[in-house]
N, C-alpha and C. Protein backbone atom coordinates (compact mmCIF):
# COMPACT_ATOMS: atom_id res chain seq x y z
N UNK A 1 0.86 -1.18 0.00
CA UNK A 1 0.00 0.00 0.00
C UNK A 1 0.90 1.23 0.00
N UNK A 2 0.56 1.94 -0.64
CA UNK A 2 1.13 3.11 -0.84
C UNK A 2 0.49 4.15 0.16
N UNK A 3 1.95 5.40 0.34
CA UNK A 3 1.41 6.19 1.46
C UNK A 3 0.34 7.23 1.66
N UNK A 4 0.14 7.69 0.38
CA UNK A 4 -1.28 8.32 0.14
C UNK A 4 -2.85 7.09 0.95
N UNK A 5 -2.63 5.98 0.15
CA UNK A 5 -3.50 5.22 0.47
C UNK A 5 -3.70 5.11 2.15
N UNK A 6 -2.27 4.53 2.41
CA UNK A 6 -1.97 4.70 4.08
C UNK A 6 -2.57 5.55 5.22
N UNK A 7 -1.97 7.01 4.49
CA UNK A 7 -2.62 8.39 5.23
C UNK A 7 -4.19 8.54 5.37
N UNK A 8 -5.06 8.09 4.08
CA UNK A 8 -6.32 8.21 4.01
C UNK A 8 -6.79 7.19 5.09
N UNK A 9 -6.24 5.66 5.06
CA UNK A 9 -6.64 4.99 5.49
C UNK A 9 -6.67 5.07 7.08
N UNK A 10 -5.62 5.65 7.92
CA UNK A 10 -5.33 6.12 8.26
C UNK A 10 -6.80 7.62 9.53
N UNK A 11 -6.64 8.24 8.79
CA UNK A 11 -7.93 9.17 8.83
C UNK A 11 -8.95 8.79 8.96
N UNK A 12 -9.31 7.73 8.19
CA UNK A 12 -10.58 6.51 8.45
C UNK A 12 -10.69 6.46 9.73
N UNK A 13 -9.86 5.51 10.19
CA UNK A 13 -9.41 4.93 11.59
C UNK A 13 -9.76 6.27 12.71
N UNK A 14 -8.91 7.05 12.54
CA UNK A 14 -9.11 8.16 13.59
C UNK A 14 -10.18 8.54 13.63
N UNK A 15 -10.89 8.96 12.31
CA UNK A 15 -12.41 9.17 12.38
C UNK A 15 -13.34 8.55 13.48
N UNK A 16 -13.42 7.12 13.24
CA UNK A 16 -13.90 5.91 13.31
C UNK A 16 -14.14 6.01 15.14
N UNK A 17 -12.69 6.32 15.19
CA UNK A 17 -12.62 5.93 16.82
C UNK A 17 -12.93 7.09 17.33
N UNK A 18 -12.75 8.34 17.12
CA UNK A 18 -13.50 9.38 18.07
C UNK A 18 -14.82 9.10 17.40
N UNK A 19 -15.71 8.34 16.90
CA UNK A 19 -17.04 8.79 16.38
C UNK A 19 -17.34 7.76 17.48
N UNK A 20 -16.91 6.39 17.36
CA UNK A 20 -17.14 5.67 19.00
C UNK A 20 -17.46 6.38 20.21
N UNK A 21 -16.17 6.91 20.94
CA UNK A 21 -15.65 8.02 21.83
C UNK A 21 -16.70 8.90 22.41
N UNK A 22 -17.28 8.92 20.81
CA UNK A 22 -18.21 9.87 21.12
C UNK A 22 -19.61 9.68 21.74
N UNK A 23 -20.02 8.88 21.10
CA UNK A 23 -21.10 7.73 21.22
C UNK A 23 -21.08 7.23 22.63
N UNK A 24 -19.77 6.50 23.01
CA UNK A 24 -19.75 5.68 24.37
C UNK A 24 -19.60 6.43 25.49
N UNK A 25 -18.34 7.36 25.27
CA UNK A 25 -17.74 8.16 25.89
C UNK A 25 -16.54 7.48 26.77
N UNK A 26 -15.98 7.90 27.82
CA UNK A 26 -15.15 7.16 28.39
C UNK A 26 -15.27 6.18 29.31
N UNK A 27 -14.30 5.26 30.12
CA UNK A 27 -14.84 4.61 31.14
C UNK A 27 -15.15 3.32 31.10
N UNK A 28 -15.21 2.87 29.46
CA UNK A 28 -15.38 1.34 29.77
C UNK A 28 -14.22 0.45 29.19
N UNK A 29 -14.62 -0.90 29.15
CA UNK A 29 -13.72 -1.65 28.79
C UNK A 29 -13.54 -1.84 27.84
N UNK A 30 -12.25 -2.16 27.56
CA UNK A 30 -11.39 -2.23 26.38
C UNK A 30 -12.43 -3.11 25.40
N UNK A 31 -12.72 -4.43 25.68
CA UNK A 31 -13.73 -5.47 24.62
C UNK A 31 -14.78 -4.38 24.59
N UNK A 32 -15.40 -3.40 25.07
CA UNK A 32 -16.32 -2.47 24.33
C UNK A 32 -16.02 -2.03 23.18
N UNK A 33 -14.93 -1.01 23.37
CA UNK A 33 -14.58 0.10 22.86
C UNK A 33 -14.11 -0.99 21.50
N UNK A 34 -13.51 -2.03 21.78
CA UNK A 34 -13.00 -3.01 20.72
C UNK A 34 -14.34 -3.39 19.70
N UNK A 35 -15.07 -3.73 19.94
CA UNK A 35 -16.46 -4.15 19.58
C UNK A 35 -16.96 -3.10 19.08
N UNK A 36 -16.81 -2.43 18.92
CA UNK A 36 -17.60 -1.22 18.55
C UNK A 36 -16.90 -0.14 17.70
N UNK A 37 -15.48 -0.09 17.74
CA UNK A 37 -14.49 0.12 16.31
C UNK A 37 -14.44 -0.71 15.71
N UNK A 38 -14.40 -2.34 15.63
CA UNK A 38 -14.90 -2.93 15.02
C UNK A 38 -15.84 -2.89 13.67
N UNK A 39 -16.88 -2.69 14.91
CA UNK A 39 -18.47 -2.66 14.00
C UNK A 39 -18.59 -1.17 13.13
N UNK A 40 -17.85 -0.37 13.71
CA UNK A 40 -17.63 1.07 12.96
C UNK A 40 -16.73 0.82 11.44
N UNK A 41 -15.92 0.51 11.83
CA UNK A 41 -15.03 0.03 10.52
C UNK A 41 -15.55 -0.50 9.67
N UNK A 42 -16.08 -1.69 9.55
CA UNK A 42 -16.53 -2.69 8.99
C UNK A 42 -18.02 -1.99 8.33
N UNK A 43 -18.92 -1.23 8.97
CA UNK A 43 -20.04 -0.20 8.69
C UNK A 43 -19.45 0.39 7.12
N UNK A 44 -17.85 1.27 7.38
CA UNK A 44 -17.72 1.88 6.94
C UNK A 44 -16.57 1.25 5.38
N UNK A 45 -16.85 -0.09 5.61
CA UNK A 45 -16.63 -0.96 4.24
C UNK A 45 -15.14 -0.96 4.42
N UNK A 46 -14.39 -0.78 5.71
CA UNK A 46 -13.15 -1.06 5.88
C UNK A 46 -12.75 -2.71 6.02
N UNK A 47 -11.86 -3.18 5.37
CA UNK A 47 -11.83 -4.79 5.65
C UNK A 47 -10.69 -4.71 7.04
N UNK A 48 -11.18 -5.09 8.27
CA UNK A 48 -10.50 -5.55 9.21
C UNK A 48 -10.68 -6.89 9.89
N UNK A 49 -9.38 -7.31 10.89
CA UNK A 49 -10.20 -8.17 11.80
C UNK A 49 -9.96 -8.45 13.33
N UNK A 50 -9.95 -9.32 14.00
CA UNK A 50 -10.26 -8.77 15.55
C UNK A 50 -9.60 -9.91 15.68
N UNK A 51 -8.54 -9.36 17.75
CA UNK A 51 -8.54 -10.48 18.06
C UNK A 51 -6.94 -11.57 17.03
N UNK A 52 -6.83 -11.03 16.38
CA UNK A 52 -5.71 -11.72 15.09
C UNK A 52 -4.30 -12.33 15.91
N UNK A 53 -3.73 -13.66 15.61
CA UNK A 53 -2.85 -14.08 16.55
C UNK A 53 -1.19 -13.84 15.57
N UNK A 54 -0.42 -13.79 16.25
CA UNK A 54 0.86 -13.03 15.61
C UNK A 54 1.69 -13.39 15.93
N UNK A 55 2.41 -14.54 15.44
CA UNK A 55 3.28 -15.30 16.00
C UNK A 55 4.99 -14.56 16.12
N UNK A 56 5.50 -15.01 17.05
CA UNK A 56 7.19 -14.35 17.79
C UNK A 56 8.08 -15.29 17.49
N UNK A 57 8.93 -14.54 16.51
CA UNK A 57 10.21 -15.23 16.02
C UNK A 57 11.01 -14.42 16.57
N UNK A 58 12.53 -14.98 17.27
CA UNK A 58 13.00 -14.65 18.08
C UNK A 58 14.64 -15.28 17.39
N UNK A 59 15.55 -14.79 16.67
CA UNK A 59 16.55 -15.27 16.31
C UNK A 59 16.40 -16.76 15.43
N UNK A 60 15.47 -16.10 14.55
CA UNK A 60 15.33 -17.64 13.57
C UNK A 60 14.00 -18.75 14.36
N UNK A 61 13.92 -18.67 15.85
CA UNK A 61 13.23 -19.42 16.09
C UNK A 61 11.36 -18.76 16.63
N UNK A 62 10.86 -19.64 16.32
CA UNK A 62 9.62 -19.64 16.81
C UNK A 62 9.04 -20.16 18.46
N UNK A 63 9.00 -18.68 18.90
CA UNK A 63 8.43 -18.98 19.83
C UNK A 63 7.01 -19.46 20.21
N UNK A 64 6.71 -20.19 21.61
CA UNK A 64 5.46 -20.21 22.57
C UNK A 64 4.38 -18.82 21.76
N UNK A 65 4.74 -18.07 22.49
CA UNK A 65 3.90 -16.73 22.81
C UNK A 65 3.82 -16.21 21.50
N UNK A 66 2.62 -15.66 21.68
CA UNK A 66 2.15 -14.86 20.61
C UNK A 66 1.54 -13.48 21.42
N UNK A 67 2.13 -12.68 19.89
CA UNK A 67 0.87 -11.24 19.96
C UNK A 67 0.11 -11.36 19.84
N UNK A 68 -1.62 -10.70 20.59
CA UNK A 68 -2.83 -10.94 19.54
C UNK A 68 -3.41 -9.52 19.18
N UNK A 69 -2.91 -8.98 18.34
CA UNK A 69 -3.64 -7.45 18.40
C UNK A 69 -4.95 -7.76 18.10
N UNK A 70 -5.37 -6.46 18.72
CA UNK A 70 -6.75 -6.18 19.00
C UNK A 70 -7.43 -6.21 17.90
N UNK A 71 -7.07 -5.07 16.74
CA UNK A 71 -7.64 -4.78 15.69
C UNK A 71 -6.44 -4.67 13.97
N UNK A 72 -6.73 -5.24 12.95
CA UNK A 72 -5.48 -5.10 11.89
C UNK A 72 -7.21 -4.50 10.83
N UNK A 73 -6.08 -3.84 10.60
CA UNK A 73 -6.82 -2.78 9.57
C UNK A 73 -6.43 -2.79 8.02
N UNK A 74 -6.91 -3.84 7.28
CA UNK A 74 -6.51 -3.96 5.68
C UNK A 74 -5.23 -4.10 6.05
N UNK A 75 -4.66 -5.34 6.32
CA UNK A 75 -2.91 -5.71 7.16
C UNK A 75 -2.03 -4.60 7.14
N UNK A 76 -2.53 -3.56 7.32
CA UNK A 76 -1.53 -2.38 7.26
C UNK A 76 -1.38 -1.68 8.80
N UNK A 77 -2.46 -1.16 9.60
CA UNK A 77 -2.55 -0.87 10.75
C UNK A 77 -3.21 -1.85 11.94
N UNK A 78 -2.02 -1.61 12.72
CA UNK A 78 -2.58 -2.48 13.87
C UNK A 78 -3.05 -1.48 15.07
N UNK A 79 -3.94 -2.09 15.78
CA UNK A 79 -4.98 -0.78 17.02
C UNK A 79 -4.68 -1.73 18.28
N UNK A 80 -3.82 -1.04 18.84
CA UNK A 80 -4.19 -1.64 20.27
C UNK A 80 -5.04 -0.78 21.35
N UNK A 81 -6.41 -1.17 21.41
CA UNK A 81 -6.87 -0.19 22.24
C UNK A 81 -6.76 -0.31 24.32
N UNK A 82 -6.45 0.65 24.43
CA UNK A 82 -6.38 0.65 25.57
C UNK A 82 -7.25 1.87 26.17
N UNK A 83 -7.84 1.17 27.77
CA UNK A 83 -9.05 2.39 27.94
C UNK A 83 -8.12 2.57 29.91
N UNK A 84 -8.53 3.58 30.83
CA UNK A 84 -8.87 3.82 31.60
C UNK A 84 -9.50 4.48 32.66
């Protein structure tokens, strides 16, 4: 993806999540706020997905542990949301 595409895509996202923000407001939990950028994205014909597991290579080898980000956005942006 190119960075024009990126930037727009990008803007989406930010959109997306203060339009949540706005809606919910602050204060809840993260699987909310997750659930509900989600469902915003996806509204807005963005291909994402949730939850995605991300495996840890560590000097050639494959580790145990995995990442699971929260949210991957057309495999370009990853969202880790965090609330408190």
């Amino acid at each position: 993806m190119n960075e024009t595409k990126r930037n727009r895509l990008s803007g989406i996202v930010l959109d997306a999540s203060i339009e949540v923000h706005r809606n919910l407001g602050p204060g809840l939990l993260e699987s909310v706020y997750e659930s509900c950028l989600y469902s915003e994205l996806t509204d807005r014909n963005i291909a994402c997905k949730r939850q995605v597991d991300l495996p840890i290579h560590y000097k050639g080898k494959r580790l145990d542990e995995k990442l699971v980000l929260d949210i991957l956005v057309e495999d370009e942006i990853i969202i880790e949301l965090k609330s408190c």
